[in-house]
Protein backbone atom coordinates (compact mmCIF):
# COMPACT_ATOMS: atom_id res chain seq x y z
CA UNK A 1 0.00 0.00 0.00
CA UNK A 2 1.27 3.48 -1.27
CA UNK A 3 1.91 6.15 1.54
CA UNK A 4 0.46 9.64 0.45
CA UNK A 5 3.28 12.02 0.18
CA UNK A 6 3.37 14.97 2.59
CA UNK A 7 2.68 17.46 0.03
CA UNK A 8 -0.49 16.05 -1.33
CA UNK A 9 -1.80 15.54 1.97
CA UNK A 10 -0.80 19.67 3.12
CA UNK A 11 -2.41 20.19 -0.47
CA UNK A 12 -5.43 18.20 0.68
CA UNK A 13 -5.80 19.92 3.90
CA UNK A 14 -5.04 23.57 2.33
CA UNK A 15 -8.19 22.70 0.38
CA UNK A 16 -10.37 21.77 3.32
CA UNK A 17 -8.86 24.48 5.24
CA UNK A 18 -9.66 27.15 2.84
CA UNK A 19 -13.08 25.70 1.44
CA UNK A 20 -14.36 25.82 5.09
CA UNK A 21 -13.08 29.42 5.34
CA UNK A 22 -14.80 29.87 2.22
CA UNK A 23 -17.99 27.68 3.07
CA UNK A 24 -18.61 29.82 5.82
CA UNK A 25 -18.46 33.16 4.45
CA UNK A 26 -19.41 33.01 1.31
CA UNK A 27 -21.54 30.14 1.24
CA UNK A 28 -21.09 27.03 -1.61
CA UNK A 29 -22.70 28.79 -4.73
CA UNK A 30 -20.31 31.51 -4.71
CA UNK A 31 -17.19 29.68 -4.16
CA UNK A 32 -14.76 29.07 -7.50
CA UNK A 33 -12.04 27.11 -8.38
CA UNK A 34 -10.37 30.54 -9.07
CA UNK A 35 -11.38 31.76 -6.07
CA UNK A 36 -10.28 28.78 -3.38
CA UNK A 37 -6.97 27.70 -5.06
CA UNK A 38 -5.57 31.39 -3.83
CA UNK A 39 -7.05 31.31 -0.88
CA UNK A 40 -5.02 27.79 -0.30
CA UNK A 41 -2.17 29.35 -1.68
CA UNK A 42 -1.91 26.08 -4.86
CA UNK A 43 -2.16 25.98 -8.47
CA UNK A 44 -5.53 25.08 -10.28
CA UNK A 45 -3.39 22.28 -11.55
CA UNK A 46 -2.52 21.25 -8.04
CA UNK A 47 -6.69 21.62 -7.35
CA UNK A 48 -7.66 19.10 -10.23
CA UNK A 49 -4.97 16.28 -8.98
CA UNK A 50 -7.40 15.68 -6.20
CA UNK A 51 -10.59 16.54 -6.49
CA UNK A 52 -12.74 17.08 -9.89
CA UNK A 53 -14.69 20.26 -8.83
CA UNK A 54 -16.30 21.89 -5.41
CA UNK A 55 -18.79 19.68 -5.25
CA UNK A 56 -16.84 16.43 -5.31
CA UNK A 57 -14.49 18.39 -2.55
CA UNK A 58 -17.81 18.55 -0.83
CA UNK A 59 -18.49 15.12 -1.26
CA UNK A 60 -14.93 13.80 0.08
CA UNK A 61 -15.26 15.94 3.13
CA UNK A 62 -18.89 14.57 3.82
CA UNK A 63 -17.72 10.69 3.19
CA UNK A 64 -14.70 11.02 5.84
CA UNK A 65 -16.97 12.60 8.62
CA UNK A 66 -19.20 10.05 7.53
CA UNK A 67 -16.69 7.05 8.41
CA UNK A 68 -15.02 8.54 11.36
CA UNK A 69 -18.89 8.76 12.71
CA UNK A 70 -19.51 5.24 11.70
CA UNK A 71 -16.07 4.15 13.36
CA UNK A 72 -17.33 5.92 16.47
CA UNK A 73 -20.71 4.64 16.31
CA UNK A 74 -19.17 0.98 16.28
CA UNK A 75 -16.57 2.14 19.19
CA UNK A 76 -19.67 3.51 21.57
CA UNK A 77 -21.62 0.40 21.41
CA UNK A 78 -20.20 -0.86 24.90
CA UNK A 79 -21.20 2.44 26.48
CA UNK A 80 -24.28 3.20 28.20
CA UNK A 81 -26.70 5.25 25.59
CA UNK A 82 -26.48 8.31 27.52
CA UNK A 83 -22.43 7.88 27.40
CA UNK A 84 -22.38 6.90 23.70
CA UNK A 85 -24.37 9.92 23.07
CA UNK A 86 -22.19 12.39 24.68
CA UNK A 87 -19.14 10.80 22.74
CA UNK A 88 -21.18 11.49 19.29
CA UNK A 89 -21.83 15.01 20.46
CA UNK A 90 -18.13 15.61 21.15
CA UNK A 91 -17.42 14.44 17.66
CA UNK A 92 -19.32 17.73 16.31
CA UNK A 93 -18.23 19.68 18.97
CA UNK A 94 -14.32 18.61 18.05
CA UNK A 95 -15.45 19.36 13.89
CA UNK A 96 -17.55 22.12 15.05
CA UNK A 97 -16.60 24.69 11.88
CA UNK A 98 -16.85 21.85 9.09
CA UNK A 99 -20.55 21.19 10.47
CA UNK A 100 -21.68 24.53 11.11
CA UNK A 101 -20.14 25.56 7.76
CA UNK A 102 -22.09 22.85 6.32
CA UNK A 103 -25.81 23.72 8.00
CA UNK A 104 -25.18 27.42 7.48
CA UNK A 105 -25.14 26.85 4.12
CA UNK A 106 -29.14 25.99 2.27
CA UNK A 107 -26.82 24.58 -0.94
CA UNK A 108 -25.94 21.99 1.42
CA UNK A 109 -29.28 20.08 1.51
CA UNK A 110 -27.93 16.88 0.65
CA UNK A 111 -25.86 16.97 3.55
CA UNK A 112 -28.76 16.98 5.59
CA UNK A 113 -30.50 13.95 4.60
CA UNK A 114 -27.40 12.15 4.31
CA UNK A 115 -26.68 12.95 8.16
CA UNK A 116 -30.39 12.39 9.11
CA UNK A 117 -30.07 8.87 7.14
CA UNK A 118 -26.87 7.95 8.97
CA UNK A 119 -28.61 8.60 12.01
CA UNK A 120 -31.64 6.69 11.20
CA UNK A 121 -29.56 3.83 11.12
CA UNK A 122 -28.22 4.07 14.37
CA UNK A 123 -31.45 4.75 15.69
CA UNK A 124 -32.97 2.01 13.54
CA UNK A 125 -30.58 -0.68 15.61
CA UNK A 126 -31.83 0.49 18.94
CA UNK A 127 -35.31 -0.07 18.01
CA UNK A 128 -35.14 -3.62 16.88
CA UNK A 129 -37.29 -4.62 19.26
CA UNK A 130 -40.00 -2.41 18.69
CA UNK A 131 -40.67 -3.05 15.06
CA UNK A 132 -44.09 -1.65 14.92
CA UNK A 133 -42.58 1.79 15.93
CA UNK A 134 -39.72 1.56 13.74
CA UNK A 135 -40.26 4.17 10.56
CA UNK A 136 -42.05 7.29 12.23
CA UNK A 137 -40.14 6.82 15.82
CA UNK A 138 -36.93 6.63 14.40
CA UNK A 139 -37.64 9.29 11.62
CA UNK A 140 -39.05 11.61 14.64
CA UNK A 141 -36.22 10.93 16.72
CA UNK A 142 -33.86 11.22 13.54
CA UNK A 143 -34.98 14.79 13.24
CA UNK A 144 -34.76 15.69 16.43
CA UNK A 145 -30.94 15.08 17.41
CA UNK A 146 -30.12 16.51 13.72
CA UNK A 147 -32.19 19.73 14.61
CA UNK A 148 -30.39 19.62 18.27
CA UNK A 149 -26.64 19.66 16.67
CA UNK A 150 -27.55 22.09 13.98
CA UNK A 151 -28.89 24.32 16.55
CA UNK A 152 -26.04 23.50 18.83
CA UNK A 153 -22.93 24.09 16.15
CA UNK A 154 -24.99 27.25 14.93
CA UNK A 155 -24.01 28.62 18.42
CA UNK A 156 -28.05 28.50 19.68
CA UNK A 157 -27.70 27.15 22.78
CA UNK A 158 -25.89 28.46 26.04
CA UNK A 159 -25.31 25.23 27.41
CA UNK A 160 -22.08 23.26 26.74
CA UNK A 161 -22.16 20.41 24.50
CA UNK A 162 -22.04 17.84 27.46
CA UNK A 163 -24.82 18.81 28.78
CA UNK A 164 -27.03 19.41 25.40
CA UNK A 165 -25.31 15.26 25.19
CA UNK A 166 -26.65 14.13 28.04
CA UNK A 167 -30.36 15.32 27.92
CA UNK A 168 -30.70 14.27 24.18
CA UNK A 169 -29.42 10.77 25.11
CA UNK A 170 -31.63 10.64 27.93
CA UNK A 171 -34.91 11.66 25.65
CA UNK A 172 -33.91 8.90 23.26
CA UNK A 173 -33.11 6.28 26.04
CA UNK A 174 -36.81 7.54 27.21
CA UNK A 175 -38.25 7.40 23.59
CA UNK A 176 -36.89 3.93 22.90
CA UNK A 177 -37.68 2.41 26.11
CA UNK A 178 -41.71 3.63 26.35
CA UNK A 179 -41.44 2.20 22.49
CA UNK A 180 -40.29 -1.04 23.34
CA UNK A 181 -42.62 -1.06 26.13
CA UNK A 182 -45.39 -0.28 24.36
CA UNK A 183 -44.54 -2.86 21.86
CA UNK A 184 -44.80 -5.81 24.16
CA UNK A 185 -48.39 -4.58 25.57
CA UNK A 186 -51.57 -4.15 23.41
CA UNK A 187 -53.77 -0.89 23.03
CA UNK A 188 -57.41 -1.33 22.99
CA UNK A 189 -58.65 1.06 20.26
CA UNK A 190 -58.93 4.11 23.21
CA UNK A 191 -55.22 3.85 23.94
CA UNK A 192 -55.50 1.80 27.26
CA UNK A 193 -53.29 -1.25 27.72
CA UNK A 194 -55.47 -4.55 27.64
C-alpha cells in the first residue's frame, strides 16, 4: 500500500482548510475554483490532482466525517446510551466549523438527509425490538438530534455540548424504552393497555 506524500496531503488539507473558510463566508454557490486555489495558496493544476470540482471536494469531506462517525458509532456500542451519546456530540463539537459551515449553508441540503439517514440507522438498531414503531419513531427521533446539533454548532444554545449530550441521550433512552414497552403490551382502540 502506497503512503500519500506529505505534500499532497498539506495540499489536501489547504483545500479543506480554505473551502471551510470559504464555506462559511461566502456560502457554496459563490465559491470558485479561481477563487479557493488562492485562498489555499496552490495551483488550479494542483486543485484538479485531487478533487474534480467543489462539489466532489464537498463530497470527500462529507464521506470522511461520515466514516469517522460510523467508526465511532461501532466504538460507543459498549457504552451506556447516555455515554455513547455524549461521545457522538463531542465528535461535532471537536469538527464544530466543518458542520456549522455545512448547516449554514441551504446549498448543502444533501448533507442533511445524508446525516439524518446515517442517524436513522443508528437509531434504527436500537429499536429492533420495537418493530411496529420503527419508521415514524426513528424518523421523529432522527430529526430531532439533527435539529439539536444544527442548533447547537450554529451557536443556539448556552449550554455546553455535554450537557445538550446528556439530555438528548436521555430523551432517546426515554423514547426507545416507552417504544419497546409499548410494543410488548396491546392498546385497545382508546389507547389503554389490555
Amino acid at each position: 500500500m502506497n503512503k500519500p506524500d506529505r505534500r499532497s496531503i498539506k495540499s489536501e488539507k489547504a483545500i479543506q482548510k480554505a473551502f471551510i473558510e470559504m464555506l462559511m463566508s461566502e456560502g457554496f454557490d459563490a465559491i470558485t475554483i479561481k477563487a479557493l486555489t488562492e485562498q489555499a495558496d496552490i495551483s488550479r493544476k494542483t486543485f484538479y490532482l485531487h478533487y474534480l470540482d467543489k462539489f466532489d471536494l464537498l463530497n470527500k469531506m462529507v464521506d470522511e466525517r461520515m466514516v469517522e462517525l460510523a467508526e465511532l458509532c461501532e466504538r460507543k456500542k459498549d457504552k451506556g446510551f447516555v455515554e455513547g451519546t455524549v461521545l457522538w456530540f463531542c465528535y461535532f463539537e471537536e469538527h464544530k466549523a466543518f458542520f456549522k459551515a455545512l448547516f449554514a449553508t441551504e446549498s448543502t441540503i444533501a448533507f442533511r438527509y445524508r446525516l439524518q439517514a446515517f442517524i436513522m440507522v443508528q437509531l434504527n438498531d436500537k429499536l429492533s425490538d420495537a418493530a411496529d414503531h420503527n419508521e415514524v419513531l426513528c424518523k421523529f427521533m432522527a430529526t430531532a438530534v439533527l435539529g439539536v446539533l444544527e442548533s447547537y454548532v450554529l451557536d443556539e444554545f448556552k449550554a455546553d455540548i455535554k450537557e445538550i449530550a446528556e439530555q438528548v441521550g436521555v430523551l432517546l433512552e426515554q423514547m426507545i424504552m416507552q417504544a419497546k414497552a409499548a410494543d410488548s403490551k396491546q392498546l385497545d382502540f382508546d389507547g389503554q393497555y389490555l
